[in-house]
N, C-alpha and C. Protein backbone atom coordinates (compact mmCIF):
# COMPACT_ATOMS: atom_id res chain seq x y z
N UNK A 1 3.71 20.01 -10.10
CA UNK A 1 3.43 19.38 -11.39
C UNK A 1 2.28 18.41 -11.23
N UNK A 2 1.16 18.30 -12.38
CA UNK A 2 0.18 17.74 -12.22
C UNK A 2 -0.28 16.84 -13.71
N UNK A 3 0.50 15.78 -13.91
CA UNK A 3 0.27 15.38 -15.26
C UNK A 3 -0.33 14.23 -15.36
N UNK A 4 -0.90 13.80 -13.90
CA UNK A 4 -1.36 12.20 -13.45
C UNK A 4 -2.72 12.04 -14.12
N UNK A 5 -3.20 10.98 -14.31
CA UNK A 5 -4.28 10.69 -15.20
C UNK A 5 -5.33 9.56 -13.93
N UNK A 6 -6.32 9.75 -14.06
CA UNK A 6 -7.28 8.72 -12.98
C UNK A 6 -6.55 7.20 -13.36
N UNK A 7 -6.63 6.81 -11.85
CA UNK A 7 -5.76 4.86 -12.58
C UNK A 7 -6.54 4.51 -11.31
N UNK A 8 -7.51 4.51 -10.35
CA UNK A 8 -8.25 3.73 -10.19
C UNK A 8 -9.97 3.90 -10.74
N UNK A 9 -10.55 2.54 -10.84
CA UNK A 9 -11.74 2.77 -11.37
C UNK A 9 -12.55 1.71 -10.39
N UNK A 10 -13.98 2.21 -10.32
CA UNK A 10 -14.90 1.22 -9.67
C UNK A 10 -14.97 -0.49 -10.61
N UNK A 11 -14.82 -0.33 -11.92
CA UNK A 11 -14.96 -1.78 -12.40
C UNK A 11 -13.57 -2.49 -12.54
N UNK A 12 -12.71 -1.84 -11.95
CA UNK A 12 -11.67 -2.63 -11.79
C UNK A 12 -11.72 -4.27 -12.30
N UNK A 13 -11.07 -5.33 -12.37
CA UNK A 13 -11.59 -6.84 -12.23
C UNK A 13 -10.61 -6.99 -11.42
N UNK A 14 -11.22 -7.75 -9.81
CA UNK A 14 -9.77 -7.83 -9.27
C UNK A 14 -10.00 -9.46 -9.00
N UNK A 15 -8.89 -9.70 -8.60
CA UNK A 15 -8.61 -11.30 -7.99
C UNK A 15 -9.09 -12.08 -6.98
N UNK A 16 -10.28 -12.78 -7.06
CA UNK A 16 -10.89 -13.57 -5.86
C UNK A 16 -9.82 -14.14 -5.72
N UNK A 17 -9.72 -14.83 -3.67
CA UNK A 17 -9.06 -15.66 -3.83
C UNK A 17 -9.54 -16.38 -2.58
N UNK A 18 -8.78 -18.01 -1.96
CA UNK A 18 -9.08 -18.61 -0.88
C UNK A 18 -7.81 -18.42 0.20
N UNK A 19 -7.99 -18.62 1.11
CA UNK A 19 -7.28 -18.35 2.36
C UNK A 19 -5.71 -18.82 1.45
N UNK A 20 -5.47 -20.00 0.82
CA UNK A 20 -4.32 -20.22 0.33
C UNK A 20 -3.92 -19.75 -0.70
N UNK A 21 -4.24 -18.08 -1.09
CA UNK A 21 -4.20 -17.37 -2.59
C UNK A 21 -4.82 -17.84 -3.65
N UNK A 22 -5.51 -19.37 -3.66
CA UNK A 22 -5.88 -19.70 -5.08
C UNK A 22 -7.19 -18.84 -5.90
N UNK A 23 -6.80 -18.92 -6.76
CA UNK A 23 -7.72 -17.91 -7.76
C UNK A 23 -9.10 -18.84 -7.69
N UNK A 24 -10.55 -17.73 -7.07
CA UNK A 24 -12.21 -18.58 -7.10
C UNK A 24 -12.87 -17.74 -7.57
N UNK A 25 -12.24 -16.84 -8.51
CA UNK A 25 -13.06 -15.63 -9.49
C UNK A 25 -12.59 -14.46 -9.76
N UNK A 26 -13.30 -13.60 -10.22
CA UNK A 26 -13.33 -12.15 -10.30
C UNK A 26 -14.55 -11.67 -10.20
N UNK A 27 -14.36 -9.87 -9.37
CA UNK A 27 -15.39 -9.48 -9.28
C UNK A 27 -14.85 -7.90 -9.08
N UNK A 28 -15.65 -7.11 -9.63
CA UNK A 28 -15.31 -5.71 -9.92
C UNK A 28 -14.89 -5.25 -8.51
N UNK A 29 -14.12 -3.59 -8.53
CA UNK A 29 -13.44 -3.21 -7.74
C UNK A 29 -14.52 -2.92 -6.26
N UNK A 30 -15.67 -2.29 -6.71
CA UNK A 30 -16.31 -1.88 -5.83
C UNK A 30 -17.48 -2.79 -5.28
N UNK A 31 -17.55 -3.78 -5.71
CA UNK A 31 -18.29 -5.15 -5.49
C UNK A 31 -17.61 -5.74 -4.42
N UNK A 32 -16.45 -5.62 -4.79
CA UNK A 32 -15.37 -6.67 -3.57
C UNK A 32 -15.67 -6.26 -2.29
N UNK A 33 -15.83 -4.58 -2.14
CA UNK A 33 -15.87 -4.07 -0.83
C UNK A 33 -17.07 -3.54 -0.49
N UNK A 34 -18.45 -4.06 -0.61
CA UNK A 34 -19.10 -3.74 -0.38
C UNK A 34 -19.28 -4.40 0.78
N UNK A 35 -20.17 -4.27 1.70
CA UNK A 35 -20.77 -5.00 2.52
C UNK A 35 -19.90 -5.29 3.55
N UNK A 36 -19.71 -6.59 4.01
CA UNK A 36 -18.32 -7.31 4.66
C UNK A 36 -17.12 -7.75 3.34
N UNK A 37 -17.34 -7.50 2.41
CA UNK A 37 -16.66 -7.70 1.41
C UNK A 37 -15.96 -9.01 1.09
N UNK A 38 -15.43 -9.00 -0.64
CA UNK A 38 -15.20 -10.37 -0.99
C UNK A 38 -13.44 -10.83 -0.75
N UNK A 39 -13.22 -11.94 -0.06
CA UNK A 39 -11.66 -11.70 0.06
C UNK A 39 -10.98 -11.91 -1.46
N UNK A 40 -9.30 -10.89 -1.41
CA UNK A 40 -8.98 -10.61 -2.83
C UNK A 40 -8.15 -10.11 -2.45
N UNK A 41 -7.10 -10.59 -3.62
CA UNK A 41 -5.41 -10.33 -3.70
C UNK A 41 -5.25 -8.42 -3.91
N UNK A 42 -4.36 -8.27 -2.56
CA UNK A 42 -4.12 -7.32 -2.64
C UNK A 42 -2.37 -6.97 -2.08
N UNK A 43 -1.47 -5.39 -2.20
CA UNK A 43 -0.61 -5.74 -1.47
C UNK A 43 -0.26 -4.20 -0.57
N UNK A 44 0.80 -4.53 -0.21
CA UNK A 44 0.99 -2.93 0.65
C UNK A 44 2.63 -3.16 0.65
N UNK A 45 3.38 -2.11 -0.62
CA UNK A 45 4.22 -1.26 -0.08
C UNK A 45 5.12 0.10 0.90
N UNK A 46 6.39 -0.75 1.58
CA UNK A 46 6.75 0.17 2.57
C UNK A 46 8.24 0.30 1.84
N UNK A 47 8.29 2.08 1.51
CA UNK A 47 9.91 2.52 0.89
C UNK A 47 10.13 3.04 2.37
N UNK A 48 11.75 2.85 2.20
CA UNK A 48 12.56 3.18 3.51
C UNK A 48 13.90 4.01 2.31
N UNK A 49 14.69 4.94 3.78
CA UNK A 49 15.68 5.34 3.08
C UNK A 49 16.54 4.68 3.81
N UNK A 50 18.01 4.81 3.84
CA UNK A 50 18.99 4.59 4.57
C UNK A 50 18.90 4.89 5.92
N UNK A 51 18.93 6.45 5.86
CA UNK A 51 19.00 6.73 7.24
C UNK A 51 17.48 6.36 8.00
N UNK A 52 16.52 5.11 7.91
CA UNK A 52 16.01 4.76 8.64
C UNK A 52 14.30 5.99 8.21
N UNK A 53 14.15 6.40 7.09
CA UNK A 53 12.87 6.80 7.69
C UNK A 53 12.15 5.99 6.29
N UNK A 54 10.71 6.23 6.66
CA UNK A 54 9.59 5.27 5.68
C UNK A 54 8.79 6.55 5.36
N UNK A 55 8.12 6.51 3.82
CA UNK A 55 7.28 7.07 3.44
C UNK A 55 6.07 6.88 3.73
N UNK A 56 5.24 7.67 4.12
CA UNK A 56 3.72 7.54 4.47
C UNK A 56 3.35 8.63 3.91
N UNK A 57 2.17 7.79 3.25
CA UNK A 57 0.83 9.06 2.40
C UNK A 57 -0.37 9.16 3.54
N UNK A 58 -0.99 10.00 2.78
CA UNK A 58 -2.71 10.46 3.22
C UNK A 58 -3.16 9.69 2.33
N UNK A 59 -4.26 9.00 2.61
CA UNK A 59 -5.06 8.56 1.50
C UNK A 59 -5.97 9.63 1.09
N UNK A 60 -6.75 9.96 -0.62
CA UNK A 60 -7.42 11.17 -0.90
C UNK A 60 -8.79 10.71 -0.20
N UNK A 61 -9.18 11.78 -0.25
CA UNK A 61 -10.24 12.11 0.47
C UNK A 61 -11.57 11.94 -0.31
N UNK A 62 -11.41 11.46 -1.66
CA UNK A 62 -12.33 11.17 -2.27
C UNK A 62 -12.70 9.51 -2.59
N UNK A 63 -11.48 8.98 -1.22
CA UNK A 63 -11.68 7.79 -1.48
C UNK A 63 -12.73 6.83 -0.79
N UNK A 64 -13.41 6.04 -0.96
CA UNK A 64 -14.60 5.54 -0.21
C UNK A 64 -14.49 5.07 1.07
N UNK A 65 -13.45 4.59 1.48
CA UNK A 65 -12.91 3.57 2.83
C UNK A 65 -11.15 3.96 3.09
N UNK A 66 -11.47 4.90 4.33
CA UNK A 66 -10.38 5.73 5.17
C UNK A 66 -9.84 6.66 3.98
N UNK A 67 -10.59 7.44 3.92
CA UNK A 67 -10.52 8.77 3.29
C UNK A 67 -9.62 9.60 4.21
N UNK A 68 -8.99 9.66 3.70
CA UNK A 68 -7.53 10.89 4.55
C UNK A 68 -6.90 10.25 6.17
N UNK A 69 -6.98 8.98 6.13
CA UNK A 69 -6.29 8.22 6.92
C UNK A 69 -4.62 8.37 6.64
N UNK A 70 -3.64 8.32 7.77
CA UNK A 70 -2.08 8.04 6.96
C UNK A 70 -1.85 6.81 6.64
N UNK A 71 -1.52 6.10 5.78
CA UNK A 71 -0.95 4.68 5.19
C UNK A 71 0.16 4.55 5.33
N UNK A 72 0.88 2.96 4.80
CA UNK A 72 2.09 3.30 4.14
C UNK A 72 2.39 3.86 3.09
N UNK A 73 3.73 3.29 2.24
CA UNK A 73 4.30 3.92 1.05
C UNK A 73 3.01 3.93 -0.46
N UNK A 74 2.44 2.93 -0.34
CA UNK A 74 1.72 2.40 -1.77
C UNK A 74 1.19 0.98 -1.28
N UNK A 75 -0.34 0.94 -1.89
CA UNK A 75 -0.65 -0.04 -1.57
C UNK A 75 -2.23 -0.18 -2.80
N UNK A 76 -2.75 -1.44 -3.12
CA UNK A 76 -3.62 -1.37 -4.26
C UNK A 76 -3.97 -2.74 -4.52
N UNK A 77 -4.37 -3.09 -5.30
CA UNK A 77 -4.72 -4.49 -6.03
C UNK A 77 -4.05 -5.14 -7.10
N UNK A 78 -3.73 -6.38 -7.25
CA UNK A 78 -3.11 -7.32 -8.68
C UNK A 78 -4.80 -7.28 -9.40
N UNK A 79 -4.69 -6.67 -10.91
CA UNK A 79 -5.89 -6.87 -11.85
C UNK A 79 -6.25 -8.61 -12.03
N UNK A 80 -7.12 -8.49 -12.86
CA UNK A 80 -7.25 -9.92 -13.28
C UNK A 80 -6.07 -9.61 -14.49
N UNK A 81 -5.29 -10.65 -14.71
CA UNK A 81 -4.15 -11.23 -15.74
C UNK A 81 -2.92 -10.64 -14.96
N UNK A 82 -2.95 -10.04 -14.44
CA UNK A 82 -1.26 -9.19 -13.49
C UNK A 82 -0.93 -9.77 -12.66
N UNK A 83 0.44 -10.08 -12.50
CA UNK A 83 1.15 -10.57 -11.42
C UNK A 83 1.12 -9.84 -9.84
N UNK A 84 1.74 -10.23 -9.10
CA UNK A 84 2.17 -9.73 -8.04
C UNK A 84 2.92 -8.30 -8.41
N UNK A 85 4.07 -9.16 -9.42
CA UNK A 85 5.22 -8.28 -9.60
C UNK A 85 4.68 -7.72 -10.25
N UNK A 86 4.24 -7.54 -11.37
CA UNK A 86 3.33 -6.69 -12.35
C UNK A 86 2.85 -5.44 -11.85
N UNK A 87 2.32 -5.82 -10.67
CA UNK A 87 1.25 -4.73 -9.91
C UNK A 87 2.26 -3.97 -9.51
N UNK A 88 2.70 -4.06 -8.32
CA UNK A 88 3.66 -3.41 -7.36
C UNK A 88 4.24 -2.54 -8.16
N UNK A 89 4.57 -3.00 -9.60
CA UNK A 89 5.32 -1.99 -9.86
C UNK A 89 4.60 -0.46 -10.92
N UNK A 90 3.62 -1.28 -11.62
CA UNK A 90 2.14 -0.27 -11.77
C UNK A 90 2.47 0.55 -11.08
N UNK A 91 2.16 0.03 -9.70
CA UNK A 91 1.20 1.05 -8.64
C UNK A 91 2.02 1.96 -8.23
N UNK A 92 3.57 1.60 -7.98
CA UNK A 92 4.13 2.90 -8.09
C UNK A 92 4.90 3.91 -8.68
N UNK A 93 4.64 3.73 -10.06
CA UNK A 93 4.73 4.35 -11.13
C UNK A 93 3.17 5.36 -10.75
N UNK A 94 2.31 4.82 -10.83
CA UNK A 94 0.95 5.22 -11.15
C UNK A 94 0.42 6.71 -9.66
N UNK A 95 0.89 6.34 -8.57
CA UNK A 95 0.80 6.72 -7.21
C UNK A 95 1.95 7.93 -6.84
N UNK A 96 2.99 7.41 -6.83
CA UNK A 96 4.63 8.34 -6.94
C UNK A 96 5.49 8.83 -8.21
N UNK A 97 5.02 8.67 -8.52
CA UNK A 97 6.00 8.48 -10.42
C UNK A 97 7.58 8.28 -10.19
N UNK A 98 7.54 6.98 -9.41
CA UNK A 98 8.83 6.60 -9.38
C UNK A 98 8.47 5.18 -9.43
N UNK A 99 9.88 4.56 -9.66
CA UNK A 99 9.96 2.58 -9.36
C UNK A 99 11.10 2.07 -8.59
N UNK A 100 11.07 0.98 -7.75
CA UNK A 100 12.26 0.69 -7.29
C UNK A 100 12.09 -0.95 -7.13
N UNK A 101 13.35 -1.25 -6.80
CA UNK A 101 13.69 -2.78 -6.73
C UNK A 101 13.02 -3.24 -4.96
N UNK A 102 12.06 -3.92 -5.08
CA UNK A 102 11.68 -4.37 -4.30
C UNK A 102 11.35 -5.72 -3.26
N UNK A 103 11.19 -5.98 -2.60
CA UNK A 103 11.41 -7.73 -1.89
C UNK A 103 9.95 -8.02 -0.91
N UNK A 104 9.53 -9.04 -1.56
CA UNK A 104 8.74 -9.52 -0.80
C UNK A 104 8.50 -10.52 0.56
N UNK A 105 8.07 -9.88 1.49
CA UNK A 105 8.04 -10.12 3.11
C UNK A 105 7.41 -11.35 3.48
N UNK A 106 6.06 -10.74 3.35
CA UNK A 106 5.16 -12.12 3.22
C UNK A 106 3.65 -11.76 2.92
N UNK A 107 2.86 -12.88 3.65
CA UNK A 107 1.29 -12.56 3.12
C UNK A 107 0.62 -12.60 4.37
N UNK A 108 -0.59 -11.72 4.36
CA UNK A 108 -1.61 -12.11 5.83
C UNK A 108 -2.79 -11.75 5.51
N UNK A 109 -3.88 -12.39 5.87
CA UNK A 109 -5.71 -12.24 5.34
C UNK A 109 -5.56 -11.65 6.89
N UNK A 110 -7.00 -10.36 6.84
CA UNK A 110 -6.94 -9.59 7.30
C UNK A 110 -8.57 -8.91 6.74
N UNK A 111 -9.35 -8.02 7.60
CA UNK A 111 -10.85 -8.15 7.65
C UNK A 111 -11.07 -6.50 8.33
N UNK A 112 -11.52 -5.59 7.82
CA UNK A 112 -11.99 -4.40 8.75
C UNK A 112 -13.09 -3.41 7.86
N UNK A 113 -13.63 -3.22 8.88
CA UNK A 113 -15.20 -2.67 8.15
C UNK A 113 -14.93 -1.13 8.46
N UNK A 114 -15.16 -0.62 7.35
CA UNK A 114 -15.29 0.93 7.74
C UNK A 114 -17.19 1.46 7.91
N UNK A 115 -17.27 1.38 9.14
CA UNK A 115 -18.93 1.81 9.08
C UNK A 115 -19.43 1.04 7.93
N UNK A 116 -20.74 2.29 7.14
CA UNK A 116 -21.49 1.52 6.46
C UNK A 116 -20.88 1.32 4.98
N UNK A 117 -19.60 2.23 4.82
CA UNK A 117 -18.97 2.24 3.54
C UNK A 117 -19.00 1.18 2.70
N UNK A 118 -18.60 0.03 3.21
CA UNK A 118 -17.81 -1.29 2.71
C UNK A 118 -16.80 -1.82 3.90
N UNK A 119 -16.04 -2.56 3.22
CA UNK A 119 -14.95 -3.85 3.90
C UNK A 119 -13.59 -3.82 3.21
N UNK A 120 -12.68 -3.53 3.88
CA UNK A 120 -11.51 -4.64 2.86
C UNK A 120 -11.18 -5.93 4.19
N UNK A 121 -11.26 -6.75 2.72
CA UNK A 121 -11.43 -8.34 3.18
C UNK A 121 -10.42 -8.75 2.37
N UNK A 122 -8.60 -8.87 2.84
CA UNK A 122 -8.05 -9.02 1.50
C UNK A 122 -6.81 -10.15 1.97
N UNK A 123 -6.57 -10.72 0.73
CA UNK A 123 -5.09 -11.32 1.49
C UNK A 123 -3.98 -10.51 0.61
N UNK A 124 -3.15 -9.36 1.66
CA UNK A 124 -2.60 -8.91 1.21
C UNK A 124 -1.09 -9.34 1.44
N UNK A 125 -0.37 -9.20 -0.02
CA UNK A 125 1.02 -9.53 0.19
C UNK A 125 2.34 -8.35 0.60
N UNK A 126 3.09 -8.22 1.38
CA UNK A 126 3.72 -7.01 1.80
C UNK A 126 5.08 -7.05 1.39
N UNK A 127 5.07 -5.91 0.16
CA UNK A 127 6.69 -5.34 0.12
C UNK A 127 7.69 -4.51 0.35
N UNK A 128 8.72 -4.07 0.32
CA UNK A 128 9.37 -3.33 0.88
C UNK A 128 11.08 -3.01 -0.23
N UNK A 129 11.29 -1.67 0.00
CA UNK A 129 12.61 -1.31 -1.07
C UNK A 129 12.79 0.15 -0.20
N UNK A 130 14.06 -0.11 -0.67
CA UNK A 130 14.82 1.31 0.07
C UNK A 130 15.38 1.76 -1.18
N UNK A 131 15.31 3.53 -1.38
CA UNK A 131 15.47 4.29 -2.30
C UNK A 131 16.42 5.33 -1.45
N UNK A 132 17.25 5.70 -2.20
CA UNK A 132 18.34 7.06 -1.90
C UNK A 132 17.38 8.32 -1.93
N UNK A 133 17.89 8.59 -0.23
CA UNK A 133 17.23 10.35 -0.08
C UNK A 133 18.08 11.36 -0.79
N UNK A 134 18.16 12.83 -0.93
CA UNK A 134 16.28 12.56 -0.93
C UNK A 134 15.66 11.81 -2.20
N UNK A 135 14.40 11.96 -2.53
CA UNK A 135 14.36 11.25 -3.74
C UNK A 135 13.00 12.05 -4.35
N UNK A 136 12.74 12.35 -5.45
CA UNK A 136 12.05 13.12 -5.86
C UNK A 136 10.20 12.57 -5.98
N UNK A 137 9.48 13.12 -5.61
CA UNK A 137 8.27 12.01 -5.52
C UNK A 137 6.88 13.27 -5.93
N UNK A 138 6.88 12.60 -7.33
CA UNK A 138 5.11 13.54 -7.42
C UNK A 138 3.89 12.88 -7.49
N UNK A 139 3.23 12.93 -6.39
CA UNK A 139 2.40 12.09 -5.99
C UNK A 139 1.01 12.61 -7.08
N UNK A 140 0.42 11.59 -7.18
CA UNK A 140 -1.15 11.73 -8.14
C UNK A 140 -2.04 11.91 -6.67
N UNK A 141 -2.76 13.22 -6.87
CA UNK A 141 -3.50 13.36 -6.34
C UNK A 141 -5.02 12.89 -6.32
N UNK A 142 -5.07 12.13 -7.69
CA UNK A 142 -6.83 11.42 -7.38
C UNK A 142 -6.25 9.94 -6.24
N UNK A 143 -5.28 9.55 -5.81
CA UNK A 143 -4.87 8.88 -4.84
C UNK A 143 -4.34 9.26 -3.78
N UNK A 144 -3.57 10.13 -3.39
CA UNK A 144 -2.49 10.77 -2.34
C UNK A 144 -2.83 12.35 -1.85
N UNK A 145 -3.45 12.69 -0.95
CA UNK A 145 -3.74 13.77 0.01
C UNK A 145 -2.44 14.48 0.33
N UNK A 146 -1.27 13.67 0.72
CA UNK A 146 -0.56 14.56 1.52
C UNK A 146 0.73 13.05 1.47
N UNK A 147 1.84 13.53 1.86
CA UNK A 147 2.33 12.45 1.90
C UNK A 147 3.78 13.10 2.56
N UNK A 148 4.70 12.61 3.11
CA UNK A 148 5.38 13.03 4.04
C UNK A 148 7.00 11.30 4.66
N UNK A 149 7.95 11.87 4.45
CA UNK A 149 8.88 10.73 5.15
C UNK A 149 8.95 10.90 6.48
N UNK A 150 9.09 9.95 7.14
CA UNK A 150 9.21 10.13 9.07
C UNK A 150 10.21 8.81 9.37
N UNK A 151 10.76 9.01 10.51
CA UNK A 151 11.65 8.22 11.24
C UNK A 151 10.79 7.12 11.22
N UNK A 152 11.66 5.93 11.49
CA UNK A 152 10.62 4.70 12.01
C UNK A 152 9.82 4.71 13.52
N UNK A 153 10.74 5.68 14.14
CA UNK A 153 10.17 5.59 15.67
C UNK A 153 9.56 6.89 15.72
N UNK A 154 9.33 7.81 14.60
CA UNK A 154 8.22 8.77 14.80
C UNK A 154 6.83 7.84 14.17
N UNK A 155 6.89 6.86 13.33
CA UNK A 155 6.00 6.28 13.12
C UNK A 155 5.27 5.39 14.44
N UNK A 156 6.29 4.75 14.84
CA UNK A 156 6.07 4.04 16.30
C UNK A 156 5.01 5.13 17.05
N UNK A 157 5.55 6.15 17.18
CA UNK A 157 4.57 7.65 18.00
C UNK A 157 2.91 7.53 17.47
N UNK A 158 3.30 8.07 16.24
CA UNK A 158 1.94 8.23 15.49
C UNK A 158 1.17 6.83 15.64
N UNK A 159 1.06 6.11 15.38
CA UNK A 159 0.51 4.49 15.96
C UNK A 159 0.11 4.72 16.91
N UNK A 160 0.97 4.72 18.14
CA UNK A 160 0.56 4.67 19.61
C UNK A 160 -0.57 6.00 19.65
N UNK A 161 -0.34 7.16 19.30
CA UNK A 161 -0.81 8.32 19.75
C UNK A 161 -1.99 8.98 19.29
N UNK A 162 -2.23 8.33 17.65
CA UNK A 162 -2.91 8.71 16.82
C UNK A 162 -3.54 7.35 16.14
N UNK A 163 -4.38 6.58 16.78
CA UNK A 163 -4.46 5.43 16.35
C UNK A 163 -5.79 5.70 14.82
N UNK A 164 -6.94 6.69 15.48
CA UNK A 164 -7.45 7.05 14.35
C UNK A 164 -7.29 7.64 13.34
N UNK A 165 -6.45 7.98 13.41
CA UNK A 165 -5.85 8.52 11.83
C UNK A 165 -4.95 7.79 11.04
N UNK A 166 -4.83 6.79 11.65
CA UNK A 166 -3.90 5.26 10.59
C UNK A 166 -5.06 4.32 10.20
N UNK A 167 -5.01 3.50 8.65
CA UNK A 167 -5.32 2.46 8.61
C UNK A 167 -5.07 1.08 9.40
N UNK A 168 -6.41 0.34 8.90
CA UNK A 168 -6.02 -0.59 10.18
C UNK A 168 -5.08 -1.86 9.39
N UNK A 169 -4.83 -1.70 8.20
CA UNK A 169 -3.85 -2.68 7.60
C UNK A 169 -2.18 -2.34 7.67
N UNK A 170 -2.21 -1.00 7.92
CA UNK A 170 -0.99 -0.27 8.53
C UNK A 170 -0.58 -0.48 9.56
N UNK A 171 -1.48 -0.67 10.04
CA UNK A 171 -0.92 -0.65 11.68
C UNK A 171 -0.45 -2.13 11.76
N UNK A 172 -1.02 -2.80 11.65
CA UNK A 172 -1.05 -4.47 11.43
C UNK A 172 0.45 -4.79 11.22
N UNK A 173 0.48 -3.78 9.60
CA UNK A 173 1.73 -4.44 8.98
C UNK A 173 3.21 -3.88 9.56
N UNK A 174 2.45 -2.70 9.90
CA UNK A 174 4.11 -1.92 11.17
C UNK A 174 4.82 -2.67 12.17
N UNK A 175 3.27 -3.15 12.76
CA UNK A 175 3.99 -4.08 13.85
C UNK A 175 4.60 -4.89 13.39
N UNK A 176 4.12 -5.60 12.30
CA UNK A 176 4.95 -6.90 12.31
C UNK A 176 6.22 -6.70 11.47
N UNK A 177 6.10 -5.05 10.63
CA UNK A 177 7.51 -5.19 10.18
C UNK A 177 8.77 -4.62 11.24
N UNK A 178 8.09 -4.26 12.46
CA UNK A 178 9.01 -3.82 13.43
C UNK A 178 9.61 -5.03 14.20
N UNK A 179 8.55 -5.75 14.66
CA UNK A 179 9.28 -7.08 15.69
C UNK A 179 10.06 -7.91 15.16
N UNK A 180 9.70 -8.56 13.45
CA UNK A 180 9.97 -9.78 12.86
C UNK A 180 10.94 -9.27 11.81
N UNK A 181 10.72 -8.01 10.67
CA UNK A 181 12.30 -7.61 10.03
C UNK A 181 12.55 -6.71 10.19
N UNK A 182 13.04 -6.66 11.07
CA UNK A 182 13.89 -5.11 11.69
C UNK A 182 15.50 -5.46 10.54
N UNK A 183 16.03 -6.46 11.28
CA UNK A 183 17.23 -6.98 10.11
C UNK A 183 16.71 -7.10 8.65
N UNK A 184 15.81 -7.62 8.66
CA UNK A 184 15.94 -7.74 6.71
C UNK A 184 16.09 -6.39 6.24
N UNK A 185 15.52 -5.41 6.77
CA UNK A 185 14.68 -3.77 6.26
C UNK A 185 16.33 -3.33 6.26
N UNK A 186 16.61 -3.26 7.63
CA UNK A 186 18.15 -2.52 7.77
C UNK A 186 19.05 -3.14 7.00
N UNK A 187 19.37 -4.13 6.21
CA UNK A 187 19.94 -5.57 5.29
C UNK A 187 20.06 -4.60 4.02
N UNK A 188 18.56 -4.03 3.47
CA UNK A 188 18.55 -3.75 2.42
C UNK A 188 19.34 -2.52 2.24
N UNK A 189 19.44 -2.54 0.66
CA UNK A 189 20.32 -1.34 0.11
C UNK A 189 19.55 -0.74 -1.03
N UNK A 190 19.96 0.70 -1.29
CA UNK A 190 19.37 1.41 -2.09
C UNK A 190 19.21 0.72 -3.98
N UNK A 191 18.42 0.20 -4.34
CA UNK A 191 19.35 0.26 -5.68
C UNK A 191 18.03 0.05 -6.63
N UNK A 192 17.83 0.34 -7.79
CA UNK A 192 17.26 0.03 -9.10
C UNK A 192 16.20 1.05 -9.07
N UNK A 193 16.33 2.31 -7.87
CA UNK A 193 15.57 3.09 -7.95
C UNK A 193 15.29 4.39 -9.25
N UNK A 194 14.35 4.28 -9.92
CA UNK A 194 14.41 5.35 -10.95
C UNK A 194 12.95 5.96 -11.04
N UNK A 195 13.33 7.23 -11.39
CA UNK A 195 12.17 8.42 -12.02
C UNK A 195 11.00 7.97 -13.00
N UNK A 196 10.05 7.84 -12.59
CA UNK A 196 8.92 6.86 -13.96
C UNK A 196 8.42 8.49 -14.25
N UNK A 197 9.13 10.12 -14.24
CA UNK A 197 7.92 11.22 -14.75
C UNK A 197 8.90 11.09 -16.54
């Protein structure tokens, strides 16, 4: 099924911000990442099921910076006027055509240049929700290549083994959701998950 409509755009307005989140402007989507790029509120969702595995996409291949890299679950920008919460839940409506009840981890600024492409230069905030397998997921393809659930410790593999084919904000955020909430992640429970087709 293919009923997804384009939901990112180059003039985006996204959220300047300073090392302590405060808002020091706006500046279109593809402005931000040009160059070494402008830092700006961004976040990265990770869905888990029960039995321990996490969703990971492909990013599409028509995208400017890590084009068909594996990611996590969903990940994107707060607009200018949108919340945190606002977004997160956009984005995965917009990405999966699903929504779920989600919890926020924490925040980390973070810097990586893809060649001559651009930058993301972002302070991104990281969430996380566990949904009942299986669970039905139709991904929009002007965002999502390929997308696939794996164990947490087949993810551990792919990291170690395949370092170029992960983003480098993925990798970042794996580690630290492996060492620091291993308990919160396993804590959580399935719930407020529903169908956005």
């Amino acid at each position: 099924m293919n009923n997804h409509k384009t939901v990112s755009f180059d003039n985006e307005p996204l959220i300047l911000v300073d090392a302590d989140d405060n808002v020091t402007g706006y500046e279109t989507k593809v402005n931000a990442h040009l160059g070494d790029g402008l830092l700006h509120r961004a976040f990265s969702i990770f869905l888990f099921t029960e039995d321990d595995q996490v969703l990971l996409q492909q990013r599409s291949g028509k995208k400017p910076l890590w084009p068909l890299y594996w990611s996590n679950s969903c990940c994107s920008h707060p607009r200018k006027g949108e919340t945190y919460e606002q977004a997160v839940h956009r984005r995965l409506r917009e990405e999966l055509t699903i929504d779920a009840d989600l919890e926020y981890l924490y925040r980390f600024e973070y810097h990586a240049v893809f060649g001559d492409a651009g930058s993301e230069h972002e302070l991104c905030s990281v969430f996380v929700g566990k949904v009942p397998a299986p669970v039905r997921i139709d991904v929009n393809p002007s965002e999502i290549a390929a997308w696939r659930w794996m164990p947490s410790a087949a993810v551990d593999r792919l990291i170690a083994d395949e370092p170029d084919a992960v983003t480098p904000w993925f990798v970042m955020e794996w580690q630290r959701l492996r060492t620091e909430f291993r308990e919160t992640i396993a804590g959580l429970r399935p719930r407020g998950m529903i169908s956005a087709a």
